[in-house]
Protein backbone atom coordinates (compact mmCIF):
# COMPACT_ATOMS: atom_id res chain seq x y z
CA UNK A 1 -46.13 -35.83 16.09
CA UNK A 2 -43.26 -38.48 15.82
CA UNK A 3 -44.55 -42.34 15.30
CA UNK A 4 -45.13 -44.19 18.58
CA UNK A 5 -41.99 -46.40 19.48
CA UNK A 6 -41.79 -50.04 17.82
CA UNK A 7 -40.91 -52.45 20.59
CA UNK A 8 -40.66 -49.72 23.02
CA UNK A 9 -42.70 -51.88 25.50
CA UNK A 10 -41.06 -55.37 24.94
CA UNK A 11 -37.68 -53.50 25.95
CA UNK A 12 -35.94 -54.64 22.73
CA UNK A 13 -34.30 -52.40 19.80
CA UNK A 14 -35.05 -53.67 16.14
CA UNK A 15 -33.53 -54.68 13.95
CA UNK A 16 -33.31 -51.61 11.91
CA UNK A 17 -31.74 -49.92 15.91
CA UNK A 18 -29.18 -52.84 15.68
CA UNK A 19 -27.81 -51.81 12.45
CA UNK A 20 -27.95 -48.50 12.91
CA UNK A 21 -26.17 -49.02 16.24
CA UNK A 22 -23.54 -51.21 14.79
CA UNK A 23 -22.97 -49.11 11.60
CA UNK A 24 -19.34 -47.86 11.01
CA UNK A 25 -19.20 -43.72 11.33
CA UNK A 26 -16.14 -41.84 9.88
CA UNK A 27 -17.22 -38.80 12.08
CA UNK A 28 -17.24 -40.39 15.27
CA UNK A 29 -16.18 -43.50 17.40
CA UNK A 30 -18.02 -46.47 18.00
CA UNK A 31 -19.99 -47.08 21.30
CA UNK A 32 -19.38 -49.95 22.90
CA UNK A 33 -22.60 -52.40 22.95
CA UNK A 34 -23.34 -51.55 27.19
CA UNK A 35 -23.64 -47.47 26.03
CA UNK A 36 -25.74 -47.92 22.89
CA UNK A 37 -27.98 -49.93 25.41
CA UNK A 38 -28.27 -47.22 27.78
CA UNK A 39 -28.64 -44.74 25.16
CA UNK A 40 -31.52 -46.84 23.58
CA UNK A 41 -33.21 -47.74 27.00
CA UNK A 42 -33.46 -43.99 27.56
CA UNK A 43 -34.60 -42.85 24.16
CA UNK A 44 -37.48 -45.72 24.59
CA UNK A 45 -38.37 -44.09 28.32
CA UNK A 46 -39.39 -40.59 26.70
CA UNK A 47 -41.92 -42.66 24.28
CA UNK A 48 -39.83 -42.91 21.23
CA UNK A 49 -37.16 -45.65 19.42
CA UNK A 50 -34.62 -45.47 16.72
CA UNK A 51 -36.90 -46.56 14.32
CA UNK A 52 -39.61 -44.07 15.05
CA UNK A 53 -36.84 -41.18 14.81
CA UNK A 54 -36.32 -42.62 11.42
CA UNK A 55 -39.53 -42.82 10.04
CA UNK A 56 -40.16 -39.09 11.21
CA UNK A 57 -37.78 -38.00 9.00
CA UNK A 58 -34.48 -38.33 10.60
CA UNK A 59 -31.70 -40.46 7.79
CA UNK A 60 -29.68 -43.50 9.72
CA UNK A 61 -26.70 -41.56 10.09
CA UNK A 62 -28.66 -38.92 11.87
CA UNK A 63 -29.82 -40.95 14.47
CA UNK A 64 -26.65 -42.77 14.75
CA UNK A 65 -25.32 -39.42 15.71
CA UNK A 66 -28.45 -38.57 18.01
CA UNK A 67 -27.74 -41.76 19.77
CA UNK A 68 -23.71 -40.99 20.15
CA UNK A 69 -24.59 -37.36 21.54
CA UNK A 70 -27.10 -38.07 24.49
CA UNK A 71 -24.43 -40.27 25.12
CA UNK A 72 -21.01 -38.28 24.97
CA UNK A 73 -22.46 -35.10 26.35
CA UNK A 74 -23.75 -37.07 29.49
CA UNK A 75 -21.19 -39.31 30.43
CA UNK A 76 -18.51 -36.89 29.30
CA UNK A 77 -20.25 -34.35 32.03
CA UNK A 78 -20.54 -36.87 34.55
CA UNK A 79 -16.85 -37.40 34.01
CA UNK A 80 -15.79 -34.65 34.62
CA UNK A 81 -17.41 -33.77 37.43
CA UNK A 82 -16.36 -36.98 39.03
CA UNK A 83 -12.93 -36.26 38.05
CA UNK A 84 -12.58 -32.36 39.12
CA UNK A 85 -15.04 -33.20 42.34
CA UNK A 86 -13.17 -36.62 43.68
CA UNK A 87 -11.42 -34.47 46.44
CA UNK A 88 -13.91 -31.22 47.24
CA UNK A 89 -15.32 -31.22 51.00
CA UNK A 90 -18.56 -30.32 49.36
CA UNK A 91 -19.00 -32.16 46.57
CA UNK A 92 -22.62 -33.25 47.01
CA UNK A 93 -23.72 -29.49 46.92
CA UNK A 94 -21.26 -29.05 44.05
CA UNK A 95 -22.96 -31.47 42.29
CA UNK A 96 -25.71 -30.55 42.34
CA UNK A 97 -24.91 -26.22 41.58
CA UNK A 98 -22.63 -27.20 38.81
CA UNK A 99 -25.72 -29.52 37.14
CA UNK A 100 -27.88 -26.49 37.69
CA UNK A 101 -25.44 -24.78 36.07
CA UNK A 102 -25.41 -26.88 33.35
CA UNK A 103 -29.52 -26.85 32.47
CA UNK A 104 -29.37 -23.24 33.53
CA UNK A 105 -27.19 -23.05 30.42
CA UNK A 106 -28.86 -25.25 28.24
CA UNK A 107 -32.54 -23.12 28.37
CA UNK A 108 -30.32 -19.71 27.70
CA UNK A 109 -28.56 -21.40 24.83
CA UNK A 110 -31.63 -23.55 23.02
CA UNK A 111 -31.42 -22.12 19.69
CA UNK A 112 -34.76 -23.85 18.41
CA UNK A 113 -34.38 -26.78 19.67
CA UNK A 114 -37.54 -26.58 22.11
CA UNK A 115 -35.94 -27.42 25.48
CA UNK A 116 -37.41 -24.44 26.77
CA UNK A 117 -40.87 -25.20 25.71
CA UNK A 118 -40.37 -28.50 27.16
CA UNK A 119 -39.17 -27.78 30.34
CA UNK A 120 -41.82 -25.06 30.81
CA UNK A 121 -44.86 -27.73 29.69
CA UNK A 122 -43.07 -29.88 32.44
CA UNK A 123 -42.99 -27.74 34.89
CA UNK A 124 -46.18 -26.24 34.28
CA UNK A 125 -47.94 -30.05 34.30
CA UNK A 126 -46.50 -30.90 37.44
CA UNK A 127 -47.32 -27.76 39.59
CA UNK A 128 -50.90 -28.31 37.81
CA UNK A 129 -50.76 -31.80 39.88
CA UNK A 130 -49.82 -30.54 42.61
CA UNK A 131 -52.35 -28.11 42.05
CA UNK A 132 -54.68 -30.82 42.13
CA UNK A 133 -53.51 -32.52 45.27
CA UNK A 134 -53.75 -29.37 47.15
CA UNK A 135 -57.78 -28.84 46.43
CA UNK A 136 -58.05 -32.39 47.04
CA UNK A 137 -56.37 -32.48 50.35
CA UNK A 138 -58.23 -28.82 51.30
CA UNK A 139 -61.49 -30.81 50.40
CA UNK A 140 -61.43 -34.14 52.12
CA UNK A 141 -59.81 -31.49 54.86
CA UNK A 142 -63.20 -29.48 54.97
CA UNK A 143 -65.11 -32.67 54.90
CA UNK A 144 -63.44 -34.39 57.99
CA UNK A 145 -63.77 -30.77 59.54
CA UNK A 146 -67.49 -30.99 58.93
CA UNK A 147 -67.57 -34.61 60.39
CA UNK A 148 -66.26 -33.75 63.81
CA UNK A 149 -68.51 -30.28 63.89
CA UNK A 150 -71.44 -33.01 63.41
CA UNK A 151 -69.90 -35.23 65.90
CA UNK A 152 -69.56 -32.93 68.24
């Protein structure tokens, strides 16, 4: 498994994050400070940091280029849908087909990359909850049931 995230909890990046953050990249362009933030704050959410990307294998640049991706793919997405949507009647419901669009996509396309798998662990761990909420309800349903047969 990857290493647990460094600072993860306190909400910071390192220092090693900082650098890589800051370095120059001939293959792409800089993100200004407010994006790497956001791109760093979500990275930390799922459990992980720059540094632990690093030290499971990943060289600087790598991440670096990680960290410019889940950026530019998102935003750039979200831009354009703002941008082609501003005037639509529907655009809420546009919105929202065009992003399943989008994922629909992404599972037929995952080449390896284990989106797929991930989705279907997710999906499979929250219908197991809700799973679990059902038989709960259904037995403090039959319980109350037997109350007011007693009661009666």
């Amino acid at each position: 498994g990857l290493p647990a995230a460094r600072g993860a909890q306190a909400g910071r990046p390192s220092a090693g994050a900082n650098e890589r953050a800051g370095a120059k990249c001939s293959s792409a362009v800089q993100l200004p400070l407010e994006m790497r933030s956001l791109v760093d704050e979500s990275i930390r959410r799922s459990g992980l940091s720059l540094d632990s990307l690093e030290l499971s294998g990943l060289p600087a640049e790598a991440v670096a280029r990680v960290q410019r991706s889940l950026y530019v793919y998102s935003a750039g997405f979200c831009e354009m849908l703002d941008e082609l949507l501003a005037h639509t009647a529907n655009r809420p419901r546009l919105v929202a087909m065009l992003w399943e669009s989008f994922m629909y996509l992404v599972e037929r396309t995952d080449n390896g990359c284990g989106y797929r798998t991930a989705m279907t662990s997710l999906a499979d761990e929250h219908e197991g909850a809700i799973d679990r909420v059902r038989k709960g309800a259904a037995l403090r349903e039959g319980r109350l049931l037997e109350e007011v047969a007693t009661i009666n």
